[in-house]
PDB file of N, CA and C in Angstrom:
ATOM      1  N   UNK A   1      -2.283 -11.030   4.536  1.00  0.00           N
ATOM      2  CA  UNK A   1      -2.167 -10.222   5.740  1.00  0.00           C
ATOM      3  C   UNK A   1      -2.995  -8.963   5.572  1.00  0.00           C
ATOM      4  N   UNK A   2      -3.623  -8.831   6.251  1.00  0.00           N
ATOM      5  CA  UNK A   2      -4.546  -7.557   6.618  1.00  0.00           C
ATOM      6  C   UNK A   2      -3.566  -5.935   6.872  1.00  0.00           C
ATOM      7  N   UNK A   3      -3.758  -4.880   6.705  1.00  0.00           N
ATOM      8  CA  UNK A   3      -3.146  -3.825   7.182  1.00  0.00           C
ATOM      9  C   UNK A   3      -4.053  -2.592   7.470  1.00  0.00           C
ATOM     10  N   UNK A   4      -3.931  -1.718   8.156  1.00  0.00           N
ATOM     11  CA  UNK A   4      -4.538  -0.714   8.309  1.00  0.00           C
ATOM     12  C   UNK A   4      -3.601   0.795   7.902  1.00  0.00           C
ATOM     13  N   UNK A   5      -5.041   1.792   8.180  1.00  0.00           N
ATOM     14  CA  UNK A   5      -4.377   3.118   7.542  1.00  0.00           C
ATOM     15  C   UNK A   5      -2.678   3.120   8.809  1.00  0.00           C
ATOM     16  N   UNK A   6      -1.885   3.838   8.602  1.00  0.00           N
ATOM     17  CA  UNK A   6      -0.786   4.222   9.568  1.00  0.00           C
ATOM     18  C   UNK A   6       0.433   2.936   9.253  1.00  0.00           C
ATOM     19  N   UNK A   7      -0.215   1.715   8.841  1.00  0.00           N
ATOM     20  CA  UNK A   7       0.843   0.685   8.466  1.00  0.00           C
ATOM     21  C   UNK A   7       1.920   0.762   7.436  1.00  0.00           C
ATOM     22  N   UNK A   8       3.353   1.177   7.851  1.00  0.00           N
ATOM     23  CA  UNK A   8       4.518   0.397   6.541  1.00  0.00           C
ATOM     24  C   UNK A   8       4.282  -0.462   6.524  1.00  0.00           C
ATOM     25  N   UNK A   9       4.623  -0.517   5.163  1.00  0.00           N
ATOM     26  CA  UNK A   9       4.505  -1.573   4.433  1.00  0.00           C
ATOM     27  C   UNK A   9       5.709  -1.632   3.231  1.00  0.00           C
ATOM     28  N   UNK A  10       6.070  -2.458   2.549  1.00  0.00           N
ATOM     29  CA  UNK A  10       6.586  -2.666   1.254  1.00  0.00           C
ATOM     30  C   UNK A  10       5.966  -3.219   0.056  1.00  0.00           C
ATOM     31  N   UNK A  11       6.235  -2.425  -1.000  1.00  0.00           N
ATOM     32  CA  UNK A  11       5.535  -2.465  -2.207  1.00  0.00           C
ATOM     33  C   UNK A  11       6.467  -2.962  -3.125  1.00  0.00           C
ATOM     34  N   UNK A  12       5.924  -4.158  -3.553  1.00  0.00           N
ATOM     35  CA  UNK A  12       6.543  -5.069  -3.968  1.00  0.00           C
ATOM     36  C   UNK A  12       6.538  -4.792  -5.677  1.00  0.00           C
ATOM     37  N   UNK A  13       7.376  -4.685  -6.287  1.00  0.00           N
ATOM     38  CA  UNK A  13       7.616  -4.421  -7.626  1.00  0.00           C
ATOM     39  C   UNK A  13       5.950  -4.883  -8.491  1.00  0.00           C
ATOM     40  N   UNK A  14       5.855  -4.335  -9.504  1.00  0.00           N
ATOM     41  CA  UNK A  14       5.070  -4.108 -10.397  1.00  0.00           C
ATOM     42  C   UNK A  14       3.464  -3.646  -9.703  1.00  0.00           C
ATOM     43  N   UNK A  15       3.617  -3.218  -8.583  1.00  0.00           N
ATOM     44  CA  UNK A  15       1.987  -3.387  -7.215  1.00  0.00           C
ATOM     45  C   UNK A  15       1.518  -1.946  -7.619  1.00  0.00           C
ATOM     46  N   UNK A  16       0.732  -1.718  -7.686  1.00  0.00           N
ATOM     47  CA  UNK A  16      -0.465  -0.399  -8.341  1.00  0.00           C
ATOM     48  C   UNK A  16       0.261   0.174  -9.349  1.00  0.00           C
ATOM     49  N   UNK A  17      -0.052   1.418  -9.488  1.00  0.00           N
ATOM     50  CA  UNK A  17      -0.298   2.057 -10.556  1.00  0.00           C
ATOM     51  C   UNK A  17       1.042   2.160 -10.599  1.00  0.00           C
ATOM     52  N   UNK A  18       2.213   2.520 -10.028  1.00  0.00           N
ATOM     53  CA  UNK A  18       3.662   2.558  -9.838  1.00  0.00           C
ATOM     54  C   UNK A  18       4.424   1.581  -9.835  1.00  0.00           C
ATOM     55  N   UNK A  19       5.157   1.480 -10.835  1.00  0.00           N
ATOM     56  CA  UNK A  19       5.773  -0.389 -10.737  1.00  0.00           C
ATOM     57  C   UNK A  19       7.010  -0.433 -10.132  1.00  0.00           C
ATOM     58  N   UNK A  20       8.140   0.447  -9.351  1.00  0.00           N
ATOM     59  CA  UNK A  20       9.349   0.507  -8.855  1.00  0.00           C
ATOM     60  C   UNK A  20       9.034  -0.289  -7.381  1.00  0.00           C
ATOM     61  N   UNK A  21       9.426  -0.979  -6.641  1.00  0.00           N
ATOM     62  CA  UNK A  21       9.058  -1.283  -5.073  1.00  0.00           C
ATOM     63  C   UNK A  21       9.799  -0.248  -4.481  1.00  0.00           C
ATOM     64  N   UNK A  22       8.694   0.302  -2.922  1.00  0.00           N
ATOM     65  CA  UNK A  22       9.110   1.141  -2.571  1.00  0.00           C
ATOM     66  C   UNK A  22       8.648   0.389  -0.929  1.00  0.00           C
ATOM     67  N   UNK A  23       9.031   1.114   0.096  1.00  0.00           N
ATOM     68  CA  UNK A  23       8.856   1.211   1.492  1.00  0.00           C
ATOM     69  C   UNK A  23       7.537   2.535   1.423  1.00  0.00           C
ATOM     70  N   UNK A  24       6.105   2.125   1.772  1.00  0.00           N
ATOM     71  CA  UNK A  24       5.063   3.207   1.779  1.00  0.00           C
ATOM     72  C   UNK A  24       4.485   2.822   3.367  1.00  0.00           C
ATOM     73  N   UNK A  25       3.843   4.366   3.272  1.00  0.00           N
ATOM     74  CA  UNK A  25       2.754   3.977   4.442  1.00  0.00           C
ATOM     75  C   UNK A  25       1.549   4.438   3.944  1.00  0.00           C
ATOM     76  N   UNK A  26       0.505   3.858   4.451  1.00  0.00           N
ATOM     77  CA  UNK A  26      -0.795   3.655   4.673  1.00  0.00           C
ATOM     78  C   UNK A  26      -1.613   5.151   5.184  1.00  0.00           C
ATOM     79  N   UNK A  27      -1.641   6.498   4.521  1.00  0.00           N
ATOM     80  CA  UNK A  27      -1.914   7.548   5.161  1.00  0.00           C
ATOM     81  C   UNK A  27      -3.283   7.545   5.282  1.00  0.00           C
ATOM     82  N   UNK A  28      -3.580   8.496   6.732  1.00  0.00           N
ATOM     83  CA  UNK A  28      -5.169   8.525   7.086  1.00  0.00           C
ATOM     84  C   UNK A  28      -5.812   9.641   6.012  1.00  0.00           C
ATOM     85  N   UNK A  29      -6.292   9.108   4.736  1.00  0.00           N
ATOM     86  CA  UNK A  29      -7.167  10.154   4.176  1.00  0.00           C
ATOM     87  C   UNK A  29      -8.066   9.776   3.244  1.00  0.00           C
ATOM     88  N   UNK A  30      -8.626  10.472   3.136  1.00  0.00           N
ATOM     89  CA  UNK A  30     -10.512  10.461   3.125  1.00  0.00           C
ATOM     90  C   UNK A  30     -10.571   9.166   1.646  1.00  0.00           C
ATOM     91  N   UNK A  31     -10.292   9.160   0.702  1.00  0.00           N
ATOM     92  CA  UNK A  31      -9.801   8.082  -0.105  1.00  0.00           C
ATOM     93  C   UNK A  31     -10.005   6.683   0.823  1.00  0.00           C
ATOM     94  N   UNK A  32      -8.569   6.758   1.690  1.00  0.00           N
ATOM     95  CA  UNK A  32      -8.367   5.036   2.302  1.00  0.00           C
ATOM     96  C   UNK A  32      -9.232   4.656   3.251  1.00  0.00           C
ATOM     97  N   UNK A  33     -10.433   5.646   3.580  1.00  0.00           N
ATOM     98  CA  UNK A  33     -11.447   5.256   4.453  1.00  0.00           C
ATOM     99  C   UNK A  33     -12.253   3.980   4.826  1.00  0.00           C
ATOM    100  N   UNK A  34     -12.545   3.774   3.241  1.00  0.00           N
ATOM    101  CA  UNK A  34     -12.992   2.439   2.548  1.00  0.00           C
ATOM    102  C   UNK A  34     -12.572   2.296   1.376  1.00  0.00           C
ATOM    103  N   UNK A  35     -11.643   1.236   1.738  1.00  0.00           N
ATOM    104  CA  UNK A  35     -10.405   0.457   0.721  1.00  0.00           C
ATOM    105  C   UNK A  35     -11.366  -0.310  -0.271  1.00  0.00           C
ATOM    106  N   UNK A  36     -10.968  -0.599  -0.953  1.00  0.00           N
ATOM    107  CA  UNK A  36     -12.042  -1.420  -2.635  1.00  0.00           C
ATOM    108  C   UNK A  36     -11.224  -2.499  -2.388  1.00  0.00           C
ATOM    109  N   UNK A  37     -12.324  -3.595  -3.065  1.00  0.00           N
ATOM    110  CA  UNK A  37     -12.414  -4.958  -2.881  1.00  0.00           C
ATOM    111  C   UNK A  37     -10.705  -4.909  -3.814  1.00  0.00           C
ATOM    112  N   UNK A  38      -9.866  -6.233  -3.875  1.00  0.00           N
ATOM    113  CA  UNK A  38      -9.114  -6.309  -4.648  1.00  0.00           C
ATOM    114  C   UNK A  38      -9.473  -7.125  -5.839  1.00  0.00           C
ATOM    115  N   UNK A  39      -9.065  -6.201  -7.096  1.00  0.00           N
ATOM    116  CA  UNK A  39      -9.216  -7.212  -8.199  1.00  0.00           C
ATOM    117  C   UNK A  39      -8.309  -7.953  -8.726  1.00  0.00           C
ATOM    118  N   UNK A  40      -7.497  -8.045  -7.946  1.00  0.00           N
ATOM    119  CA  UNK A  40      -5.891  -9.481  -8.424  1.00  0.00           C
ATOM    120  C   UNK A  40      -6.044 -10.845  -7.748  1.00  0.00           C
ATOM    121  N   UNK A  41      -6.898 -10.662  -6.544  1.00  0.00           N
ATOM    122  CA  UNK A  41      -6.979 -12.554  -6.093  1.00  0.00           C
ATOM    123  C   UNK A  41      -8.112 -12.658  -5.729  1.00  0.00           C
ATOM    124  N   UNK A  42      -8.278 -13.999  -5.434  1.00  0.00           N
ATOM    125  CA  UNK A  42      -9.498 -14.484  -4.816  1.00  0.00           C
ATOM    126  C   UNK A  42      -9.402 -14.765  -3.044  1.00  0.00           C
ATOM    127  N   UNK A  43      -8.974 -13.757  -2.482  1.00  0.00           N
ATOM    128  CA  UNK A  43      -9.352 -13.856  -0.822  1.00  0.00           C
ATOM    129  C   UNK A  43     -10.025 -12.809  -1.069  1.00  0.00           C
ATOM    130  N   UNK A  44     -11.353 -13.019  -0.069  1.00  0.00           N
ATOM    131  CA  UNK A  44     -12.022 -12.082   0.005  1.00  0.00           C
ATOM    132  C   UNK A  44     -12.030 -11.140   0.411  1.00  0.00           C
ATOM    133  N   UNK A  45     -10.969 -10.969   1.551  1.00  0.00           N
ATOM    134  CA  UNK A  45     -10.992 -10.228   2.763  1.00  0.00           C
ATOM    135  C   UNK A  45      -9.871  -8.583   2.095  1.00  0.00           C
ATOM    136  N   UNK A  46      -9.286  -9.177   0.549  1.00  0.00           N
ATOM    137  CA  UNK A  46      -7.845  -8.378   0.305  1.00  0.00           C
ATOM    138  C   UNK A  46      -8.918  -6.788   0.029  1.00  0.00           C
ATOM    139  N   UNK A  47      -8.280  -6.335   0.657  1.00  0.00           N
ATOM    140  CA  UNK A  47      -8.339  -5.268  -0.280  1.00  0.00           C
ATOM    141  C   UNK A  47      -7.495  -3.873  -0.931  1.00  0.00           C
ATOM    142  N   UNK A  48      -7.986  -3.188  -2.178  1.00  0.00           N
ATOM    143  CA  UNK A  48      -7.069  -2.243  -2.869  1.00  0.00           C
ATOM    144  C   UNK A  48      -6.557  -1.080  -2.030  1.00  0.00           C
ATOM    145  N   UNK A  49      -5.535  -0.274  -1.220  1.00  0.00           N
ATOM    146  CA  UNK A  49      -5.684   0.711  -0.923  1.00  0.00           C
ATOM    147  C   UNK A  49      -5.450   2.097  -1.822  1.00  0.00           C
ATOM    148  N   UNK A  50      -6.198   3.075  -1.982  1.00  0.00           N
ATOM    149  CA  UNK A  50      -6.682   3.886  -2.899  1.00  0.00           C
ATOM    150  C   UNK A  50      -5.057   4.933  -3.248  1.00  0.00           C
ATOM    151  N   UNK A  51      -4.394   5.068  -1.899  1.00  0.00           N
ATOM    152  CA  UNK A  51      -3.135   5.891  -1.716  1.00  0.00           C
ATOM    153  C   UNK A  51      -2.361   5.420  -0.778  1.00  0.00           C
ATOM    154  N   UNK A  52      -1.149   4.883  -1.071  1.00  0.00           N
ATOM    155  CA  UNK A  52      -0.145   5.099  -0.642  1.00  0.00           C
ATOM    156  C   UNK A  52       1.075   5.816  -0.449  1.00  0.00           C
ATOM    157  N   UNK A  53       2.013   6.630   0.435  1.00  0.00           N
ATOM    158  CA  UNK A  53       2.875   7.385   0.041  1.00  0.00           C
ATOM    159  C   UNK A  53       4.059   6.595   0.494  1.00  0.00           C
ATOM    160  N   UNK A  54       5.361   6.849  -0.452  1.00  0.00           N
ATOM    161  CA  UNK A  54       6.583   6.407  -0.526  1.00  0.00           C
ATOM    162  C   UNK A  54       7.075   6.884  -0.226  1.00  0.00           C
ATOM    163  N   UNK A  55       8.009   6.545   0.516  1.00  0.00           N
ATOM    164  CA  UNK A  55       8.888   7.104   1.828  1.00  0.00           C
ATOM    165  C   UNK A  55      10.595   6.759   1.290  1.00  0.00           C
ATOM    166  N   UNK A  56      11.505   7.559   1.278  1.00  0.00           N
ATOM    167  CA  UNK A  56      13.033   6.818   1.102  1.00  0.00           C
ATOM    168  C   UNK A  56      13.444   6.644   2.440  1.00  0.00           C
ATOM    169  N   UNK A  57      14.932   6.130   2.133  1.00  0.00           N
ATOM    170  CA  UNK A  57      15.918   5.917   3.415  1.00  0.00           C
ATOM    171  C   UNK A  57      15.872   6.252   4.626  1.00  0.00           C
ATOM    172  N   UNK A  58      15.595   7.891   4.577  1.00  0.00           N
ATOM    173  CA  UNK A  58      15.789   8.338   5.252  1.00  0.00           C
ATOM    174  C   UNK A  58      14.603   8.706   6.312  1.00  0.00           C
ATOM    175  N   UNK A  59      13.333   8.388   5.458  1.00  0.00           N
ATOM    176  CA  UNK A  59      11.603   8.677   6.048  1.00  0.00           C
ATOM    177  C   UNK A  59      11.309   9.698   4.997  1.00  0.00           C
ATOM    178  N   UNK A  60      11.938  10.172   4.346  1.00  0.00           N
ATOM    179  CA  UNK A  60      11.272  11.493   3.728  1.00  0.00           C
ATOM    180  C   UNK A  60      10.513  11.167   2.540  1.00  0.00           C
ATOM    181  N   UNK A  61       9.148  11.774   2.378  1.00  0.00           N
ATOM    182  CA  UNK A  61       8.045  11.538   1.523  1.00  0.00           C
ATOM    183  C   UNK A  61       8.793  11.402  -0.119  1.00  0.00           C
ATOM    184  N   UNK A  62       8.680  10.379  -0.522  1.00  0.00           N
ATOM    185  CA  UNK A  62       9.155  10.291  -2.158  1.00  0.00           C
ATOM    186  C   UNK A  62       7.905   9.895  -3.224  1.00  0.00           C
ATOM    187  N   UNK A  63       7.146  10.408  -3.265  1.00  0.00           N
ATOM    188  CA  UNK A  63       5.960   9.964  -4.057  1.00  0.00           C
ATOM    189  C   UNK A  63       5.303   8.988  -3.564  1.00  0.00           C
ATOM    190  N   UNK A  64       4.387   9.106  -4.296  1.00  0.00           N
ATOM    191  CA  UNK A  64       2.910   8.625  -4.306  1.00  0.00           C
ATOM    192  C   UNK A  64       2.569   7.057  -5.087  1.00  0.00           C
ATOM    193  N   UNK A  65       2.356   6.124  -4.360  1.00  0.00           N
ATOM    194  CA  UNK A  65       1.590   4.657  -5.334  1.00  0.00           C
ATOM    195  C   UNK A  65      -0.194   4.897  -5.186  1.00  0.00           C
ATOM    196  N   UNK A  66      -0.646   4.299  -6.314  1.00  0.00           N
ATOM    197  CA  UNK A  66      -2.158   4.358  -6.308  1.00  0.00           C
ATOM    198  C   UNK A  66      -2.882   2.560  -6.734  1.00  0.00           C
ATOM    199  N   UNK A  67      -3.551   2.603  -5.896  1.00  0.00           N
ATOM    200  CA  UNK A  67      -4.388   0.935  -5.402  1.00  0.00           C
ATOM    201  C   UNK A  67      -3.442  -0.247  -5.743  1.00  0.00           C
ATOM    202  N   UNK A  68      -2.926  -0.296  -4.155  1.00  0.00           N
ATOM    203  CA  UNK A  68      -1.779  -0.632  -4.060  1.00  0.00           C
ATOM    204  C   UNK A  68      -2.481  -2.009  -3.189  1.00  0.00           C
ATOM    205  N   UNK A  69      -2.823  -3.480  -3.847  1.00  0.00           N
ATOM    206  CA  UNK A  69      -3.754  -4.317  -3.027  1.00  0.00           C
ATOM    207  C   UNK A  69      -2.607  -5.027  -2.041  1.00  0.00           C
ATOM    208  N   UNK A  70      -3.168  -5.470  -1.137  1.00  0.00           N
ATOM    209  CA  UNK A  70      -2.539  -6.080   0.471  1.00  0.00           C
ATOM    210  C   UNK A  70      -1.861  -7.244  -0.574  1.00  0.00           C
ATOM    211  N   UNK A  71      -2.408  -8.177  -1.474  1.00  0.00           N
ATOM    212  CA  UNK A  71      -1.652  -9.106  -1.411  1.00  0.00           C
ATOM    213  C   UNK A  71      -0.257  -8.650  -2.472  1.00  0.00           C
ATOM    214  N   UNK A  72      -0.400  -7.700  -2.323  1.00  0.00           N
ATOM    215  CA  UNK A  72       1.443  -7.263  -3.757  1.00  0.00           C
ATOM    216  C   UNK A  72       2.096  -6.497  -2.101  1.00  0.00           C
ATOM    217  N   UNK A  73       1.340  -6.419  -0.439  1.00  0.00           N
ATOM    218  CA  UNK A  73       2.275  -5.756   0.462  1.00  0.00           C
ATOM    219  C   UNK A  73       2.541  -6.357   1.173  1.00  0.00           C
ATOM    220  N   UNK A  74       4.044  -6.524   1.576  1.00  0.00           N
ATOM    221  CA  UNK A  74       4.770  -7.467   2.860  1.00  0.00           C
ATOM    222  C   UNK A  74       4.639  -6.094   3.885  1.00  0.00           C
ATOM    223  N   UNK A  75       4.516  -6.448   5.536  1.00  0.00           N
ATOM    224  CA  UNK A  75       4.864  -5.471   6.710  1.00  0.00           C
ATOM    225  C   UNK A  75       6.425  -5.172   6.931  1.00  0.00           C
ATOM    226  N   UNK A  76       6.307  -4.158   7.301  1.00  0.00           N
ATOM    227  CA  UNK A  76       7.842  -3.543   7.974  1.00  0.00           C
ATOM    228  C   UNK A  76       8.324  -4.273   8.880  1.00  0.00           C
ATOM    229  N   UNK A  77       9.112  -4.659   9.016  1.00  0.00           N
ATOM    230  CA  UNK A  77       9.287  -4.709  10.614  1.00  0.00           C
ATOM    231  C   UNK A  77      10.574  -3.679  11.220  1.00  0.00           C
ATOM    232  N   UNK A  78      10.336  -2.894  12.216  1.00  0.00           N
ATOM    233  CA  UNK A  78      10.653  -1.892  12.971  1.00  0.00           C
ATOM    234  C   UNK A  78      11.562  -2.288  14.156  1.00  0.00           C
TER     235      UNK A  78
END
C-alpha cells in the first residue's frame, strides 16, 4: 500500500530505527519530500519514509520513528 505525507499509519513492531509499534503520522517536512527507495523488499514502488512522528491515545506527539518503509505500515482507519 502506498501512503502519503499527512497519512496514519501503524508501525508495526521492529519497523525503522524504533522497534516498539506505535500509531504515527506521516509529517509534511523537508526530509519526507522524497522518500528513499526501500531496502527490505522487492516492490519497487515501496518506499522508506525518512520521519515519522508517534502519536499516543490520546493524539499527543510521543516521539519520533526514523525510515519507517510502507511495507512494515498498515493504514488507520478513522
Amino acid at each position: 500500500m502506498r501512503f502519503k505525507i499527512g497519512d496514519k499509519v501503524y508501525k508495526k513492531a521492529n519497523a525503522g530505527f524504533i522497534g516498539w509499534p506505535a500509531a504515527c503520522i506521516i509529517p509534511d517536512e523537508p526530509e519526507n519530500k522524497e522518500p528513499e527507495p526501500c531496502p527490505l523488499c522487492d516492490d519497487e514502488d515501496c518506499v522508506s519514509w525518512p520521519t515519522c512522528h508517534m502519536y499516543d491515545e490520546s493524539g499527543n506527539y510521543d516521539g519520533m520513528a526514523y525510515h519507517v518503509s510502507e511495507c512494515q505500515m498498515e493504514p488507520i482507519k478513522e
